[in-house]
PDB file of N, CA and C in Angstrom:
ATOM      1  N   UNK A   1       0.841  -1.185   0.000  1.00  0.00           N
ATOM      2  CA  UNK A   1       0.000   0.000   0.000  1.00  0.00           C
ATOM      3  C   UNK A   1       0.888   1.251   0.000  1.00  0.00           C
ATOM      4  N   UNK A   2       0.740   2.179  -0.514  1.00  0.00           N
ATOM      5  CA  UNK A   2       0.901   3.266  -1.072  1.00  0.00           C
ATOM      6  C   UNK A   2       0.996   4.525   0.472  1.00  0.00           C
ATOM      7  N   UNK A   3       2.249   4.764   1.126  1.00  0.00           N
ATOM      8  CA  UNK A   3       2.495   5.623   1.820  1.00  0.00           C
ATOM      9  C   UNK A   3       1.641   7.337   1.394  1.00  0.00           C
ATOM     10  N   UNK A   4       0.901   7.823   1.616  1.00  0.00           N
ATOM     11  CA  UNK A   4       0.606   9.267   1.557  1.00  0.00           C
ATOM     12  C   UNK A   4       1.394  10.139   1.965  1.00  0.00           C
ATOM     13  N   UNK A   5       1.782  11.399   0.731  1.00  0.00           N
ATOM     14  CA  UNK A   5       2.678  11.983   1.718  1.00  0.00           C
ATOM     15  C   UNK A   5       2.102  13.412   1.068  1.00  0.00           C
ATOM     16  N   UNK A   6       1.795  14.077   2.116  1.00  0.00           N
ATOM     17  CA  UNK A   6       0.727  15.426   2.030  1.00  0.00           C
ATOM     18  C   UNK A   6       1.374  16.808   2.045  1.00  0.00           C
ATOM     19  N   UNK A   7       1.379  16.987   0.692  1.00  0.00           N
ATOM     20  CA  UNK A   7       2.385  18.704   0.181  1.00  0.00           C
ATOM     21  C   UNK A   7       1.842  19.845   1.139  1.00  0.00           C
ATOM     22  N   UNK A   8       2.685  20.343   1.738  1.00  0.00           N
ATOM     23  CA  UNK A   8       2.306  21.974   1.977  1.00  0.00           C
ATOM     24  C   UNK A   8       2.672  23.205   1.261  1.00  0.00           C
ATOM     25  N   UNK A   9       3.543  22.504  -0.026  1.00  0.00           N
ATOM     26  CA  UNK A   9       3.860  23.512  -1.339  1.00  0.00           C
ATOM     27  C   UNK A   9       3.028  22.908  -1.962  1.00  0.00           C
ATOM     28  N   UNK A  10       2.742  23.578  -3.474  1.00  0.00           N
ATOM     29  CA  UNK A  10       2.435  23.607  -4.524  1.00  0.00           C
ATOM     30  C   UNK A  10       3.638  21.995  -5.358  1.00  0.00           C
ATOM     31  N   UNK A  11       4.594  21.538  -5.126  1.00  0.00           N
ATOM     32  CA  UNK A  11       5.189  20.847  -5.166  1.00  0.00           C
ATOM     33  C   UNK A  11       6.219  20.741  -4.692  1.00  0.00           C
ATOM     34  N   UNK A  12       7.177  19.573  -4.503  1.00  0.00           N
ATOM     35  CA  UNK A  12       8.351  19.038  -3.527  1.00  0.00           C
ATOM     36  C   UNK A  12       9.178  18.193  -4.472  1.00  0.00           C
ATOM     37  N   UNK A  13      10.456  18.495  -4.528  1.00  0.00           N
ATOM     38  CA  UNK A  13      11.699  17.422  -5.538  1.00  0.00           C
ATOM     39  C   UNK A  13      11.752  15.807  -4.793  1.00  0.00           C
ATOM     40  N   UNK A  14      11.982  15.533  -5.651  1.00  0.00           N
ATOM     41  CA  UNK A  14      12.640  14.001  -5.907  1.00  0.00           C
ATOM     42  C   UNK A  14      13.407  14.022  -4.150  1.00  0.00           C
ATOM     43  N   UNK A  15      14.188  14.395  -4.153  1.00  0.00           N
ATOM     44  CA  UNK A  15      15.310  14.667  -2.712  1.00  0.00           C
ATOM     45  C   UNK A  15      14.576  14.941  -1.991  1.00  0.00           C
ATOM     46  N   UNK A  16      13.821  16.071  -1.701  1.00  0.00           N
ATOM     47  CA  UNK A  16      12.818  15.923  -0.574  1.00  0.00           C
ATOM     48  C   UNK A  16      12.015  14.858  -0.365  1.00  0.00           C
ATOM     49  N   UNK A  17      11.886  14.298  -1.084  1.00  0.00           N
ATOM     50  CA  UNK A  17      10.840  13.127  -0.779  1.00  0.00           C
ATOM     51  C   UNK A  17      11.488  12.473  -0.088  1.00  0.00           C
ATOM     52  N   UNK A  18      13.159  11.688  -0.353  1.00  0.00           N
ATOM     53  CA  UNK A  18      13.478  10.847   0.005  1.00  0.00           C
ATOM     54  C   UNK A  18      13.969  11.658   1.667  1.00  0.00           C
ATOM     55  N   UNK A  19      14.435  12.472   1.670  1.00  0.00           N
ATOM     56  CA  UNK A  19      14.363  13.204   3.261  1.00  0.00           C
ATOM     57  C   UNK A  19      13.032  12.827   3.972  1.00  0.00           C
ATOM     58  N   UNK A  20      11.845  13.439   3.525  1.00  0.00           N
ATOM     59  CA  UNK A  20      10.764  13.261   3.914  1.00  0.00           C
ATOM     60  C   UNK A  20      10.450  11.950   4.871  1.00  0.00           C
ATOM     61  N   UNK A  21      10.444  10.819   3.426  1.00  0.00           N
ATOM     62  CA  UNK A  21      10.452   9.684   3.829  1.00  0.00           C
ATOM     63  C   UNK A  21      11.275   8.923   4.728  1.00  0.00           C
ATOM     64  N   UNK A  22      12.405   9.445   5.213  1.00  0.00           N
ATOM     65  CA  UNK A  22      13.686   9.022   5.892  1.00  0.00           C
ATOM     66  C   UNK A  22      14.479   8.401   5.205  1.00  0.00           C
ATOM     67  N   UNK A  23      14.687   8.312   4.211  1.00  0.00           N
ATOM     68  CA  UNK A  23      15.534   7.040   2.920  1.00  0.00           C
ATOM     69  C   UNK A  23      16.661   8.034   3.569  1.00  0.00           C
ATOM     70  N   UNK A  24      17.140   9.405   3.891  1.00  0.00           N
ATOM     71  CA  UNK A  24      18.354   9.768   3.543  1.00  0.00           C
ATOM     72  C   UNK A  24      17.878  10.721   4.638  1.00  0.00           C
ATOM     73  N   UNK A  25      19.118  11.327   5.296  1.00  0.00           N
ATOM     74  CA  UNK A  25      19.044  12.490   5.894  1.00  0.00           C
ATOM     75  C   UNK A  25      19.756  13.849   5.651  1.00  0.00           C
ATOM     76  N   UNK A  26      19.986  13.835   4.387  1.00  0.00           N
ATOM     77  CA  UNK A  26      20.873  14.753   3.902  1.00  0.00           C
ATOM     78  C   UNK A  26      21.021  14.792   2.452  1.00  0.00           C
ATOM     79  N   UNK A  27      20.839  16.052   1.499  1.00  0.00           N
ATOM     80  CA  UNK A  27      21.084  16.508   0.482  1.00  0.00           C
ATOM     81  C   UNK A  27      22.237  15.508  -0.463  1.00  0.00           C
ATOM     82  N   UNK A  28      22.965  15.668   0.127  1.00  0.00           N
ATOM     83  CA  UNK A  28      24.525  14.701  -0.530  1.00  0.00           C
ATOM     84  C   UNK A  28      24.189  13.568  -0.516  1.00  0.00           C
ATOM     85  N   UNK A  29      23.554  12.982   0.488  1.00  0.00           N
ATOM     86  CA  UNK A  29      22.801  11.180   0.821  1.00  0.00           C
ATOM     87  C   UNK A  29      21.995  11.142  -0.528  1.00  0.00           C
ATOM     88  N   UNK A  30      21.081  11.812  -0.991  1.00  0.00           N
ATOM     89  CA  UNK A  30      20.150  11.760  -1.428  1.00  0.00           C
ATOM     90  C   UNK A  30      20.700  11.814  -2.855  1.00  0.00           C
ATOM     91  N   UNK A  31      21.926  12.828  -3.181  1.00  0.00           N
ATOM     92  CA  UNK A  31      22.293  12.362  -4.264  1.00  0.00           C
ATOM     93  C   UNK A  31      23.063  11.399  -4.889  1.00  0.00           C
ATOM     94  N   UNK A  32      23.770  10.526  -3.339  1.00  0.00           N
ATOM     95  CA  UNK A  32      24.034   9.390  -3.868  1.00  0.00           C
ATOM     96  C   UNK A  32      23.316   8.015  -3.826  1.00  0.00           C
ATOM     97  N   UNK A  33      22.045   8.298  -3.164  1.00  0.00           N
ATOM     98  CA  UNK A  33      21.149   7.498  -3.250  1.00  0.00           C
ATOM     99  C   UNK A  33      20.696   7.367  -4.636  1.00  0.00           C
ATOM    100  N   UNK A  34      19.892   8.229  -5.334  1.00  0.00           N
ATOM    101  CA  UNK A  34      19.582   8.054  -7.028  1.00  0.00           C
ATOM    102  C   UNK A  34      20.607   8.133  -7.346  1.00  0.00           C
ATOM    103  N   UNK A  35      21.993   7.727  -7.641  1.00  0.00           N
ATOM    104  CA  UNK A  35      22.725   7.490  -8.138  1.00  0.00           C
ATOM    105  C   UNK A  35      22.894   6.176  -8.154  1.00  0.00           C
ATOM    106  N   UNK A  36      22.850   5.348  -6.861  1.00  0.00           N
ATOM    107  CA  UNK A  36      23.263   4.356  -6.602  1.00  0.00           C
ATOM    108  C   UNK A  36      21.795   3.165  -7.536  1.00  0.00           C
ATOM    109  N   UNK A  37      20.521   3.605  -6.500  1.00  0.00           N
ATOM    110  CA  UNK A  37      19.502   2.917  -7.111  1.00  0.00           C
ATOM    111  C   UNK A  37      18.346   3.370  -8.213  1.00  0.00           C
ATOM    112  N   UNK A  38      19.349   4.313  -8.952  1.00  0.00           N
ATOM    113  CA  UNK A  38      18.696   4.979 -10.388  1.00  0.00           C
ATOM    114  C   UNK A  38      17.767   4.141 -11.353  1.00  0.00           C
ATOM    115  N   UNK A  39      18.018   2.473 -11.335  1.00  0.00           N
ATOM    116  CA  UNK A  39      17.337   1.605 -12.134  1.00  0.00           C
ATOM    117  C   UNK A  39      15.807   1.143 -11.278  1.00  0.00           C
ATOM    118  N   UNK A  40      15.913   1.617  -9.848  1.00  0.00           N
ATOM    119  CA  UNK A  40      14.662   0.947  -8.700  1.00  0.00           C
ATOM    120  C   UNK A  40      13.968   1.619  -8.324  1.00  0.00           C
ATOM    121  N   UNK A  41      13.636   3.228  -8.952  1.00  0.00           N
ATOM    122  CA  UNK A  41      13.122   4.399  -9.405  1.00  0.00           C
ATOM    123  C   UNK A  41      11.878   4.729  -9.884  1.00  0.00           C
ATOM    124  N   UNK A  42      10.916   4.687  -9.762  1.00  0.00           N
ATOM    125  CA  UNK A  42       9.820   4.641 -10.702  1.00  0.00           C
ATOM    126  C   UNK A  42       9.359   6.110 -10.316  1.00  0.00           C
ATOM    127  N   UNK A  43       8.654   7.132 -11.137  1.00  0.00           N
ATOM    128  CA  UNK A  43       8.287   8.282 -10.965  1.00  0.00           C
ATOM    129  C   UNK A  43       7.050   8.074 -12.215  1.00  0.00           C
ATOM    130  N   UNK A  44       5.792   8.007 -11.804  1.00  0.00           N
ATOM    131  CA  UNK A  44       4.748   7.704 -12.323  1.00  0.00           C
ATOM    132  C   UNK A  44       4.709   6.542 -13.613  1.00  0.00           C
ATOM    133  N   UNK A  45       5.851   5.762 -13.351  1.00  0.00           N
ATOM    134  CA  UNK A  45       5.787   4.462 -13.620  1.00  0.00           C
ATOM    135  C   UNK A  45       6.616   4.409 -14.620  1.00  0.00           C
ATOM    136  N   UNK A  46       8.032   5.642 -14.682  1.00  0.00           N
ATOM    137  CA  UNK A  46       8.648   5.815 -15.524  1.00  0.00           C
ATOM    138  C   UNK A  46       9.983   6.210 -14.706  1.00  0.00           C
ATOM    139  N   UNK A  47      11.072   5.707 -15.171  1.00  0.00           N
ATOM    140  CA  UNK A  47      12.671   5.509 -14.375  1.00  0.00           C
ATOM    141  C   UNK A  47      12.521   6.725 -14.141  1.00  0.00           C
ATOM    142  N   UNK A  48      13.251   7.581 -13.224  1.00  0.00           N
ATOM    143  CA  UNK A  48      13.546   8.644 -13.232  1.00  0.00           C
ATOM    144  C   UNK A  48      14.412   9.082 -11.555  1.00  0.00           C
ATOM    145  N   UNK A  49      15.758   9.694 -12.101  1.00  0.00           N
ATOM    146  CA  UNK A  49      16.446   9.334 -10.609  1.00  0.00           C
ATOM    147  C   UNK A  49      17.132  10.679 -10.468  1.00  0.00           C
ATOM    148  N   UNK A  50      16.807  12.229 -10.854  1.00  0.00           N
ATOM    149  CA  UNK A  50      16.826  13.405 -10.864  1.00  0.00           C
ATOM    150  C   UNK A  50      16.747  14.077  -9.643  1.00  0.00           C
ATOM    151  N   UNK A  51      17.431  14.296  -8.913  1.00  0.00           N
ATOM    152  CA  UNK A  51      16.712  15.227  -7.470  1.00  0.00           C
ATOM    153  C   UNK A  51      16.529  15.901  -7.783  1.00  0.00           C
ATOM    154  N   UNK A  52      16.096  16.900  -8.672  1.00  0.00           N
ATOM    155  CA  UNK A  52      15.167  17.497  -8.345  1.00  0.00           C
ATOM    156  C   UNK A  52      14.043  18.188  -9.167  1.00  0.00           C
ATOM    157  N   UNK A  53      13.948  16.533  -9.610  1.00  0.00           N
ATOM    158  CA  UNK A  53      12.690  16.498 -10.056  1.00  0.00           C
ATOM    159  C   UNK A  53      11.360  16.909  -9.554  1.00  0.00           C
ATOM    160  N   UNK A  54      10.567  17.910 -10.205  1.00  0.00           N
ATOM    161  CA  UNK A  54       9.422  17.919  -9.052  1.00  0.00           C
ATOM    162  C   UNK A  54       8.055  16.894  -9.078  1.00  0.00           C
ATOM    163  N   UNK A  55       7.526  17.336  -7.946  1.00  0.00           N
ATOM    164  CA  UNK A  55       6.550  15.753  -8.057  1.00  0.00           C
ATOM    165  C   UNK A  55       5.700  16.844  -7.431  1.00  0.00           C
ATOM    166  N   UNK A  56       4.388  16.346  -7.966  1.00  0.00           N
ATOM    167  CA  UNK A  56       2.927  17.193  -7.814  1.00  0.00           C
ATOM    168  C   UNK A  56       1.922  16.314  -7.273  1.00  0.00           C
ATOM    169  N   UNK A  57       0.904  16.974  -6.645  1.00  0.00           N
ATOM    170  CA  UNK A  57      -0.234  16.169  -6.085  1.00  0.00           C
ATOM    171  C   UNK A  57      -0.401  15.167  -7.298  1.00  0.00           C
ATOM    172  N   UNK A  58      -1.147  13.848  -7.057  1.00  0.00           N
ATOM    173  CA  UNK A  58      -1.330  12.873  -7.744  1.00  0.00           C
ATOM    174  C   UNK A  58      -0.332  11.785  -8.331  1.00  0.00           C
ATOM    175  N   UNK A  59       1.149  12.353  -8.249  1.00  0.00           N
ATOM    176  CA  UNK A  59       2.172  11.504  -9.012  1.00  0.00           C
ATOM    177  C   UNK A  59       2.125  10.814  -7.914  1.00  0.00           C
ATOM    178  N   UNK A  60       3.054   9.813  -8.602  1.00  0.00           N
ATOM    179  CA  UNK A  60       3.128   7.958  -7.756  1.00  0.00           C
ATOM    180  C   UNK A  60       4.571   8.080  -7.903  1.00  0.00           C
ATOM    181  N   UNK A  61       5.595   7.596  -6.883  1.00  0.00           N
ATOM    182  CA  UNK A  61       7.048   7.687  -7.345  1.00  0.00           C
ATOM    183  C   UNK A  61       6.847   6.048  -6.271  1.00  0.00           C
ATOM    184  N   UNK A  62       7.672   4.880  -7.048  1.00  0.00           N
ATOM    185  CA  UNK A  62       8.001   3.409  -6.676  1.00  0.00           C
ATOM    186  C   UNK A  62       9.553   3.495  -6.157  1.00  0.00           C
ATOM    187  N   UNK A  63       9.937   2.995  -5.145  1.00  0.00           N
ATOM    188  CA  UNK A  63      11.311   2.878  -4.654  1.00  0.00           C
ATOM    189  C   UNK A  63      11.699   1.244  -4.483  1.00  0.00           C
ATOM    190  N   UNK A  64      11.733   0.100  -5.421  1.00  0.00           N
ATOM    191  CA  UNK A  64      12.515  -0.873  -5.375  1.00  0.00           C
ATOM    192  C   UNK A  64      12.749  -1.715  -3.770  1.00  0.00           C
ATOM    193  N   UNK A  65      12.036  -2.473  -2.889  1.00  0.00           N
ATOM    194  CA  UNK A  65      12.425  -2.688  -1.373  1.00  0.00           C
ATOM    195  C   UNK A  65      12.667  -1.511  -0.389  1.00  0.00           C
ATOM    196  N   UNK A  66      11.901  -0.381  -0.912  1.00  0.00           N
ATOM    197  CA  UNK A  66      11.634   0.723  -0.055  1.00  0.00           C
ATOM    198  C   UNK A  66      10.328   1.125   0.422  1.00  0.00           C
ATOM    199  N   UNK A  67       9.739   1.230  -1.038  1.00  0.00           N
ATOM    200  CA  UNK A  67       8.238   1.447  -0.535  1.00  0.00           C
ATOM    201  C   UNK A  67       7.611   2.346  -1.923  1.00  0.00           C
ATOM    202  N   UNK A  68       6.539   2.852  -1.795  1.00  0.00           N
ATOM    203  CA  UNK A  68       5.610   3.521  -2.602  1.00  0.00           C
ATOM    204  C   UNK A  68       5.068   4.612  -2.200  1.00  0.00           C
ATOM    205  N   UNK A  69       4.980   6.098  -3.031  1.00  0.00           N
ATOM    206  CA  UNK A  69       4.722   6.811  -2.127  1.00  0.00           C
ATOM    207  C   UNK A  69       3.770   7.905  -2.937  1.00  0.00           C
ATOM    208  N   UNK A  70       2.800   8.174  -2.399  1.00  0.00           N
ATOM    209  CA  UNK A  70       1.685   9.000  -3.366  1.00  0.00           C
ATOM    210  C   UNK A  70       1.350  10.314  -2.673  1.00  0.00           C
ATOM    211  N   UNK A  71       1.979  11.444  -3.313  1.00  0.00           N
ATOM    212  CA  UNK A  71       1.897  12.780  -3.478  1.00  0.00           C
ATOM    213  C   UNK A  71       0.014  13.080  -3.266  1.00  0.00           C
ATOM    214  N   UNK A  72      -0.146  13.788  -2.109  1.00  0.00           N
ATOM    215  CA  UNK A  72      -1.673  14.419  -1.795  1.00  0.00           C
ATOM    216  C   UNK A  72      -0.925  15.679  -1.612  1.00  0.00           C
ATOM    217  N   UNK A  73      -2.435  16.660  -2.164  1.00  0.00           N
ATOM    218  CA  UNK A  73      -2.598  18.065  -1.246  1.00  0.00           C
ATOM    219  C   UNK A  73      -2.976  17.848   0.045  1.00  0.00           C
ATOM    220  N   UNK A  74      -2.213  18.947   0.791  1.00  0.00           N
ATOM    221  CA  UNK A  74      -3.001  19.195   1.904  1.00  0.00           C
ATOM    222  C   UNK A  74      -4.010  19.757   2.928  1.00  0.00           C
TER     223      UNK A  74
END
């Protein structure tokens, strides 16, 4: 099941998410995290391993033995 994770911007990057989520606690973590698991990536069901990419209410981003995580307004 699909973690909710509820914007208080208008949108939030790729890197924040993974902060958000705890995958990383730091900017530099985060960019060697999509570096490392760039292929286990899914960003609305399409590779994508960019920090800072932005992600908007409704997108779906898949993390490979991490989890799933679906962008709401708040």
């Amino acid at each position: 099941m699909a973690e909710e994770i509820h914007l208080k911007t208008p949108h939030i990057t790729l890197g924040q998410l993974l902060k958000i989520a705890d995958l990383v606690s730091s900017g530099g973590q985060a960019k060697w995290f999509l570096e490392e698991y760039a292929d286990d990536i899914l960003v609305n069901g399409e590779h994508d391993n960019r920090r800072g990419r932005k992600l908007y209410p409704g997108d779906k981003v898949e993390i490979k033995d991490q989890g799933t995580y679906l962008m709401k307004e708040s």
